[in-house]
Protein backbone atom coordinates (compact mmCIF):
# COMPACT_ATOMS: atom_id res chain seq x y z
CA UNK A 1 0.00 0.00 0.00
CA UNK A 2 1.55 3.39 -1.01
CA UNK A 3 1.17 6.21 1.23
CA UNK A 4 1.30 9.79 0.89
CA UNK A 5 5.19 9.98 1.72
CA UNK A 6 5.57 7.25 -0.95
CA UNK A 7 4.48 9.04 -3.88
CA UNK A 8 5.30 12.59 -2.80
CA UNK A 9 1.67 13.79 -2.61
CA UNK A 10 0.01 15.48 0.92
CA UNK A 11 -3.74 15.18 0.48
CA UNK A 12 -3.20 18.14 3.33
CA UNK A 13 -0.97 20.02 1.06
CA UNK A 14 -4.13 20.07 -1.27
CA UNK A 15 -6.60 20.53 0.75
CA UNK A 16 -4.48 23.57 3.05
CA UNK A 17 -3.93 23.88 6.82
CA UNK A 18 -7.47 25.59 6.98
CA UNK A 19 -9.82 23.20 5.70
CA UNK A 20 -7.92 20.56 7.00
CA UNK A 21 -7.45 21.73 10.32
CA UNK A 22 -11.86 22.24 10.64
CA UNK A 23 -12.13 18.65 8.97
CA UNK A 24 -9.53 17.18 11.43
CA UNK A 25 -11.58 18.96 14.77
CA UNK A 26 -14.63 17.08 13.73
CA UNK A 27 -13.43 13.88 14.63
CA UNK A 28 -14.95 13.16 18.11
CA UNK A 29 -13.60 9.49 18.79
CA UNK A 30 -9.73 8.70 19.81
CA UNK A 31 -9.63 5.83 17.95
CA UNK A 32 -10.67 7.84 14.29
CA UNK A 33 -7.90 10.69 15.44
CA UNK A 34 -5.38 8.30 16.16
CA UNK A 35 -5.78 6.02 12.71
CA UNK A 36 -5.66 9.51 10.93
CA UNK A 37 -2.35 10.35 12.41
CA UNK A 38 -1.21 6.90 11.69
CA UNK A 39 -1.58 7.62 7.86
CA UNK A 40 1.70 9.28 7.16
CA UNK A 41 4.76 11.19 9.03
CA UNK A 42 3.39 14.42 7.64
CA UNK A 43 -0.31 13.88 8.50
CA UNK A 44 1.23 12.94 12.52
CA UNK A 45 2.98 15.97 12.40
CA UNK A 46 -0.28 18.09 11.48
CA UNK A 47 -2.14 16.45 14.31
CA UNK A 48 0.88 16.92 16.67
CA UNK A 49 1.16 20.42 16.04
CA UNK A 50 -2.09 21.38 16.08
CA UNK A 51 -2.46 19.55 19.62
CA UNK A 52 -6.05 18.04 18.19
CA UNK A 53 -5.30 15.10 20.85
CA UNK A 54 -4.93 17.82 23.54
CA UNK A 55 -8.41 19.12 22.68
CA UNK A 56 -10.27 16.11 22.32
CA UNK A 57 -8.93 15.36 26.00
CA UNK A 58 -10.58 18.58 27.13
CA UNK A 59 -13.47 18.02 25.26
CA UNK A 60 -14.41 14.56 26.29
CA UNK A 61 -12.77 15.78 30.41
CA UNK A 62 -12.59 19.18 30.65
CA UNK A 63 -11.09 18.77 34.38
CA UNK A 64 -7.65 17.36 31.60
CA UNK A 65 -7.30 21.34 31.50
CA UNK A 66 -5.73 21.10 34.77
CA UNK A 67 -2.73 19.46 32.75
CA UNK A 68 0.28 22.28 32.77
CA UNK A 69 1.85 19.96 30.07
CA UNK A 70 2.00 16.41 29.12
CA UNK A 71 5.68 14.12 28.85
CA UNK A 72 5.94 10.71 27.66
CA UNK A 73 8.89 9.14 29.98
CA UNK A 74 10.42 6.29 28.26
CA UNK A 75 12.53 3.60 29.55
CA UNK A 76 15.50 3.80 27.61
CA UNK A 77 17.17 7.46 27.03
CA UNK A 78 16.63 8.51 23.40
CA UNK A 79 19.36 7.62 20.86
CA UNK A 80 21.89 10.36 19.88
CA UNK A 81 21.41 12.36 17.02
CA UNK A 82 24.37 11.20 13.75
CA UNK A 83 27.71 12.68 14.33
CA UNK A 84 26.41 14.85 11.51
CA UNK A 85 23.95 16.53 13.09
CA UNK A 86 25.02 17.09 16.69
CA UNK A 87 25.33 20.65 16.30
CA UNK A 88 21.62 20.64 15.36
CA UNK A 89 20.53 18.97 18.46
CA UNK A 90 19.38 21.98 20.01
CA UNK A 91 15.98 23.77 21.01
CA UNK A 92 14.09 23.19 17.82
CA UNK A 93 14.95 19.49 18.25
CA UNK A 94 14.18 19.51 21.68
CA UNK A 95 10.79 21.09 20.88
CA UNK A 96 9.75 18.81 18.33
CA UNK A 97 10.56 15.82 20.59
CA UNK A 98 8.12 17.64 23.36
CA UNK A 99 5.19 17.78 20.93
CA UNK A 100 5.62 14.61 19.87
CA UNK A 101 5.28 13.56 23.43
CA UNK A 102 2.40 15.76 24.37
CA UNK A 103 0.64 13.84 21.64
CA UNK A 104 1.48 10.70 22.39
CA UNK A 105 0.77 11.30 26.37
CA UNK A 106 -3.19 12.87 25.46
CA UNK A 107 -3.44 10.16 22.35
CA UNK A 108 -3.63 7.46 25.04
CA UNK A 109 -5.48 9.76 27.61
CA UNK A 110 -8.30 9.79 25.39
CA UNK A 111 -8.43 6.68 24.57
CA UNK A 112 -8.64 5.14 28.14
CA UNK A 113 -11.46 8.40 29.10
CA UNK A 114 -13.54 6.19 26.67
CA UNK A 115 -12.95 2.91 27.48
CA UNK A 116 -15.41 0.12 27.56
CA UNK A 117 -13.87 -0.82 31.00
CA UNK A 118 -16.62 -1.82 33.32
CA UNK A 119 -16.96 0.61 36.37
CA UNK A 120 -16.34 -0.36 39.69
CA UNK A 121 -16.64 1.10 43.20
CA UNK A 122 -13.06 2.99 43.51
CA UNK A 123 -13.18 3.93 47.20
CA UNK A 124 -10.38 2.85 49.07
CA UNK A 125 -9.48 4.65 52.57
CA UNK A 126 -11.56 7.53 54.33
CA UNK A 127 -9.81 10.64 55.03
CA UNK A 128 -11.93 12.09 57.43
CA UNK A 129 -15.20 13.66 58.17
CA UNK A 130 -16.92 16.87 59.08
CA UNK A 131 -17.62 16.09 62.03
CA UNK A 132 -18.86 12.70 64.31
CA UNK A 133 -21.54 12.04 66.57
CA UNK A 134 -20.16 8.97 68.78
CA UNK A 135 -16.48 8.29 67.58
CA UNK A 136 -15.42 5.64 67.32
CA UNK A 137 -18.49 3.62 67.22
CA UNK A 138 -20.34 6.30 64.42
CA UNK A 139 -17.31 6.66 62.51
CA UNK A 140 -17.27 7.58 58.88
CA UNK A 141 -14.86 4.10 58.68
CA UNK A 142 -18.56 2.72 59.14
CA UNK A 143 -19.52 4.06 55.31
CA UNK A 144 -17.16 1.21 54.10
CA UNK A 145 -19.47 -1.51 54.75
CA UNK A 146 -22.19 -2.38 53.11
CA UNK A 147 -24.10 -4.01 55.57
CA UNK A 148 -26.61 -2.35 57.91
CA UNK A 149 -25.68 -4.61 61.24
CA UNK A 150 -21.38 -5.61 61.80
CA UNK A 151 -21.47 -7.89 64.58
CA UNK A 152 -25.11 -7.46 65.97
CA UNK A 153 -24.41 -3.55 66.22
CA UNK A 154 -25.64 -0.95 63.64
CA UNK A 155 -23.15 0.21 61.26
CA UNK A 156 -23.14 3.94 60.22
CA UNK A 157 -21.43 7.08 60.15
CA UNK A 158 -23.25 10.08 62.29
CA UNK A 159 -22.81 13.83 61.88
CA UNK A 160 -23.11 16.22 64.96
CA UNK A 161 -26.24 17.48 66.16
CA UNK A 162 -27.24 20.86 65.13
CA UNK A 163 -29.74 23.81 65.81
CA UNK A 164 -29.72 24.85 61.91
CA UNK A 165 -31.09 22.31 59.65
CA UNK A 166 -29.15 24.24 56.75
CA UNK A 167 -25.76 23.27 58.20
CA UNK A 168 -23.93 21.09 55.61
CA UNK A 169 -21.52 17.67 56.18
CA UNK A 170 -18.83 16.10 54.45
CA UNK A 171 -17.39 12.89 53.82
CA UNK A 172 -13.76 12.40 52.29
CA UNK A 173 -12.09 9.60 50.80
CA UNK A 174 -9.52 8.62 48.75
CA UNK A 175 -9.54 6.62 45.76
CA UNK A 176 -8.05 3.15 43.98
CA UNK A 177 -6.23 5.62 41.62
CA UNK A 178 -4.82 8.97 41.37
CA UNK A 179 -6.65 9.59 37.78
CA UNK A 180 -9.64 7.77 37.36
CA UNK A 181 -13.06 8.61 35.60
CA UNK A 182 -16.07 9.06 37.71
CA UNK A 183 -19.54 8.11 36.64
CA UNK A 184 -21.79 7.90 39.87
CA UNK A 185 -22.19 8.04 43.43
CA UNK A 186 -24.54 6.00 45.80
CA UNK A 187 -25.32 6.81 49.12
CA UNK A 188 -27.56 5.05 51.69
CA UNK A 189 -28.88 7.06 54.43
CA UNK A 190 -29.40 5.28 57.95
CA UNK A 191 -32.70 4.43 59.25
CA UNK A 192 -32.62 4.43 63.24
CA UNK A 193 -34.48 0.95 63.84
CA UNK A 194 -34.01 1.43 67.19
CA UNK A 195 -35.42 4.72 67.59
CA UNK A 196 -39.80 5.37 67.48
CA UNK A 197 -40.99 5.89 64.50
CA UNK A 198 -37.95 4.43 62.74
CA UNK A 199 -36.31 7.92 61.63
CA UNK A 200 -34.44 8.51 58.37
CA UNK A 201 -31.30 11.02 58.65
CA UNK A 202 -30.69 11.20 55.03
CA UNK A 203 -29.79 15.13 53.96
CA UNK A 204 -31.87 17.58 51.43
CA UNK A 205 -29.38 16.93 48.85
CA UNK A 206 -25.57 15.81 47.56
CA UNK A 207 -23.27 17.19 45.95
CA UNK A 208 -19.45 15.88 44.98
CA UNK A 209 -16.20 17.41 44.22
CA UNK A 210 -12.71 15.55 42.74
CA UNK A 211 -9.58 16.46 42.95
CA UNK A 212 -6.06 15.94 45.01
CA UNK A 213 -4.24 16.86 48.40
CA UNK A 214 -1.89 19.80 48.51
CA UNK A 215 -0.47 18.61 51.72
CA UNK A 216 3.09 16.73 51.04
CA UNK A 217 2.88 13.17 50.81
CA UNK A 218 4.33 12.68 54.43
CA UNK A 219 1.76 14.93 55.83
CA UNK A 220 -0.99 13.21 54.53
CA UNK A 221 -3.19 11.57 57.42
CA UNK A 222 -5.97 9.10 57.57
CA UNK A 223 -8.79 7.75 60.28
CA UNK A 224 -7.12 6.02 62.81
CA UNK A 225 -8.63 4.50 65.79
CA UNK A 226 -7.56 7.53 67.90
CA UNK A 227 -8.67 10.06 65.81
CA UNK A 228 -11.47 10.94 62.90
CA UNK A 229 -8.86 13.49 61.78
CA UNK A 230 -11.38 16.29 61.63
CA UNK A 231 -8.44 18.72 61.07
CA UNK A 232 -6.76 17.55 57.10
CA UNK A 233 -10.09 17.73 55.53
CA UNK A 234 -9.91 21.77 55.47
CA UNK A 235 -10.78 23.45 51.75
CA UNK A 236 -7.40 25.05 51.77
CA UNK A 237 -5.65 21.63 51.47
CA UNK A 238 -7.18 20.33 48.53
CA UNK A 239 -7.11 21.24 45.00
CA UNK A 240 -10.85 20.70 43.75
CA UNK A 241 -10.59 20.78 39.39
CA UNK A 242 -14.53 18.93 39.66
CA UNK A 243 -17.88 20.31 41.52
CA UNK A 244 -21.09 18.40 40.25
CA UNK A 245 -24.36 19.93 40.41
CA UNK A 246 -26.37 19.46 43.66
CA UNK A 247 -28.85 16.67 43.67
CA UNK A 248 -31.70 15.41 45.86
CA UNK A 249 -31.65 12.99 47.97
CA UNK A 250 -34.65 10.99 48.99
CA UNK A 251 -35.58 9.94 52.70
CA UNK A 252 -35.72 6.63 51.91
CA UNK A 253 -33.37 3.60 53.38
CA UNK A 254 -31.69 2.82 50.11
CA UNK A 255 -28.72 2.63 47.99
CA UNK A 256 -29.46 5.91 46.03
CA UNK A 257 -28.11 6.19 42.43
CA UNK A 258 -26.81 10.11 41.74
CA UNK A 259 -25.19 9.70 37.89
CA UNK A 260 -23.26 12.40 36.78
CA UNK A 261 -23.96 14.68 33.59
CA UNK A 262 -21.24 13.53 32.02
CA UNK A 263 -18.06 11.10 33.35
CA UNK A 264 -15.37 13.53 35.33
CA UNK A 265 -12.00 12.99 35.57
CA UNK A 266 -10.80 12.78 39.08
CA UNK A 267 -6.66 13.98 39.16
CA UNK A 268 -5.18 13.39 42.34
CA UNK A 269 -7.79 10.05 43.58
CA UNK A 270 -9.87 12.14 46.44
CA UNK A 271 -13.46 12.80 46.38
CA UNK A 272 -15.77 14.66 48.94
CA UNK A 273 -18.88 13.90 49.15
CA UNK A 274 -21.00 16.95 50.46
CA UNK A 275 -24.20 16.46 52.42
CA UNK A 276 -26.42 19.09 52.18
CA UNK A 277 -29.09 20.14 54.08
CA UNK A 278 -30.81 18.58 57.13
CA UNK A 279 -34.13 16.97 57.50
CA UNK A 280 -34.32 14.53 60.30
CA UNK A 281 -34.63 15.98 64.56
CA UNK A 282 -33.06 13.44 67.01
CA UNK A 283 -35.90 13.02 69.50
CA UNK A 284 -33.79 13.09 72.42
CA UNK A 285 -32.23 16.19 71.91
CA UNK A 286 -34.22 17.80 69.71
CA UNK A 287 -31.00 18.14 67.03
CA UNK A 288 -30.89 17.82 63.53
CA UNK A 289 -28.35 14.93 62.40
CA UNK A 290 -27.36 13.59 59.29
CA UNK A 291 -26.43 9.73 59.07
CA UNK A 292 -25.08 7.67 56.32
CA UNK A 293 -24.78 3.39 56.23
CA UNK A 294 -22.89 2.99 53.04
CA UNK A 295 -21.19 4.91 50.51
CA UNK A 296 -19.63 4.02 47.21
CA UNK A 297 -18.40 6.32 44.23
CA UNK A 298 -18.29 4.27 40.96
CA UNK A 299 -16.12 4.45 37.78
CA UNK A 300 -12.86 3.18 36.07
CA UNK A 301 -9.36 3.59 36.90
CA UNK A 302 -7.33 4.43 34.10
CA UNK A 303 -4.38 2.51 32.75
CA UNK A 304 -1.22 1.92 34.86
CA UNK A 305 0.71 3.84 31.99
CA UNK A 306 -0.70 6.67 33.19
CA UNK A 307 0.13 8.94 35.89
CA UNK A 308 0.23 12.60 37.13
CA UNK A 309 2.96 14.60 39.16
CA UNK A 310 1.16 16.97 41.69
CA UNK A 311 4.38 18.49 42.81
CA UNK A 312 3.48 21.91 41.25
CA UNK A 313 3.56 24.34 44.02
CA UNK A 314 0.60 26.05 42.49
CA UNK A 315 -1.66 22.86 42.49
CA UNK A 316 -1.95 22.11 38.87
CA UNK A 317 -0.82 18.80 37.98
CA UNK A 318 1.57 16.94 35.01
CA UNK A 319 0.16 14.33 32.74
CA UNK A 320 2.98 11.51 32.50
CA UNK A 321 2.91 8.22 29.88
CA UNK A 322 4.66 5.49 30.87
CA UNK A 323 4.66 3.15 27.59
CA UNK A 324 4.46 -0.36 28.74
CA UNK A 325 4.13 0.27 32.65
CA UNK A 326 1.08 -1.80 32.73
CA UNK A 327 2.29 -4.91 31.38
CA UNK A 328 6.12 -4.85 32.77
CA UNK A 329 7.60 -4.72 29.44
């Protein structure tokens, strides 16, 4: 099969940068955009240059605008340029190797936000909550399991009690993976079987936000069994590139279903789950409380030859490729 190099005619070159560039932005799937840049050197080039993988990222993700730039990091150091050109290896060079690994990095970026993967639930470890009722025995730990009753005791997680029904909570957790796409969130509220009338503490509504930890890596703290670690779960420590709109929440003991407008990608694996709004008094007290059983936050991990560097001191995050991480070649 001849290509365009072959025979010395650019179907590009014909058409101009122009109409090729509008034809080129209307493809909408990774795999068309990367079999077009497969065609020839010069048609990889055009798609390299014009960063069409870096848009289709943002277009499918727009939280992949949180990218300051995108590096493939091979294995092996690149080969040395021929004796002959040495003196040419210079910025130019070094330029053109950087756009060919920006497109490589949000070529496979795209690909995996569309993956047929089947979603799973990605929470992994609980960071901490707003606050807690009865610690350790309401812990937010509790949210992990989803079974009403661990050994013959209720199992939930239990704000404090509050005057102000409009006073929100929040739950934090970390996920399987540091970039992963989400899809949904479920969250069962508690009903107090023990208490007359059976109350439901479920909130008014929910609302999520995704991103990653500012705080160094040593610094980062979880639940223990000493402490709910109330204090790391502060705004200012977090980096939050995803807020979903806020949706109700039924009083109803159930595993309630709140899917997304669109799949968000989470960079840095931690999502807070905001509980807002209270409708349930304790009769005892007469307090408003929110209380949850079971939590899960549903969607796919992407590929292990992907990964981001948060060490930007302004909180904006590098897109790395790692060709071949995920199989150990």
């Amino acid at each position: 099969m001849e290509t365009e190099d072959s025979v010395g005619w650019d179907f590009l070159d014909w058409l101009g940068p122009d109409i090729s560039t509008t034809i080129f932005q209307l493809l909408d799937d990774p795999a068309d955009l990367a079999r077009v840049a497969a065609v020839s050197r010069s048609w990889r080039r055009f798609v390299a240059v014009n960063k069409f993988s870096k848009h289709l990222c943002r277009q499918i993700c727009p939280e992949a605008a949180s990218f300051t730039r995108a590096v493939v990091v091979a294995r092996l150091p690149p080969p040395p340029p021929p004796a002959a050109h040495a003196a040419c290896e210079s910025s130019q060079v070094a330029e053109c190797r950087a756009r060919d690994g920006e497109h490589a990095a949000y070529s496979y970026l795209a690909g995996a936000l569309v993956s047929g993967k089947p979603a799973t639930d990605l929470v992994m470890r609980c960071v901490g909550a707003s606050s807690t009722d009865n610690f350790p025995d309401e812990t937010i730990e509790n949210t992990l399991v989803p079974h009403d009753m661990v050994n013959f005791r209720p199992s939930y997680w239990s704000s404090g009690g509050e005057d102000d029904p409009d006073v929100p909570e929040s739950l934090t957790y970390t996920l399987a993976s540091d970039l992963c796409v989400i899809e949904e969130i479920r969250i069962r509220p508690f009903e107090a079987t023990f208490q007359h009338g059976h109350p439901i503490y479920s909130s008014k509504a929910v609302r999520i936000r995704l991103g990653h930890s500012k705080l160094d890596p040593g610094r980062e703290t979880f639940v223990s069994d000493e402490d709910e670690n109330l204090t790391a779960i502060a705004d200012e420590n977090y980096m939050w590139t995803y807020t979903s709109p806020e949706f109700p929440m039924l009083q109803e003991n159930v595993l309630q279903t709140f899917k997304l407008p669109r799949p968000a990608l989470c960079i840095g694996g931690i999502v807070k789950i905001e509980l807002l709004g209270r409708i349930q008094k304790q009769f005892t007290d007469d307090k408003y409380y929110i209380c949850v059983c079971h939590v899960q936050v549903t969607g796919r991990s992407l590929s292990p030859d992907l990964m981001i560097d948060l060490s930007d001191p302004a909180g904006y995050s590098n897109l790395k490729y790692l060709p071949g991480a995920g199989t150990g070649r």
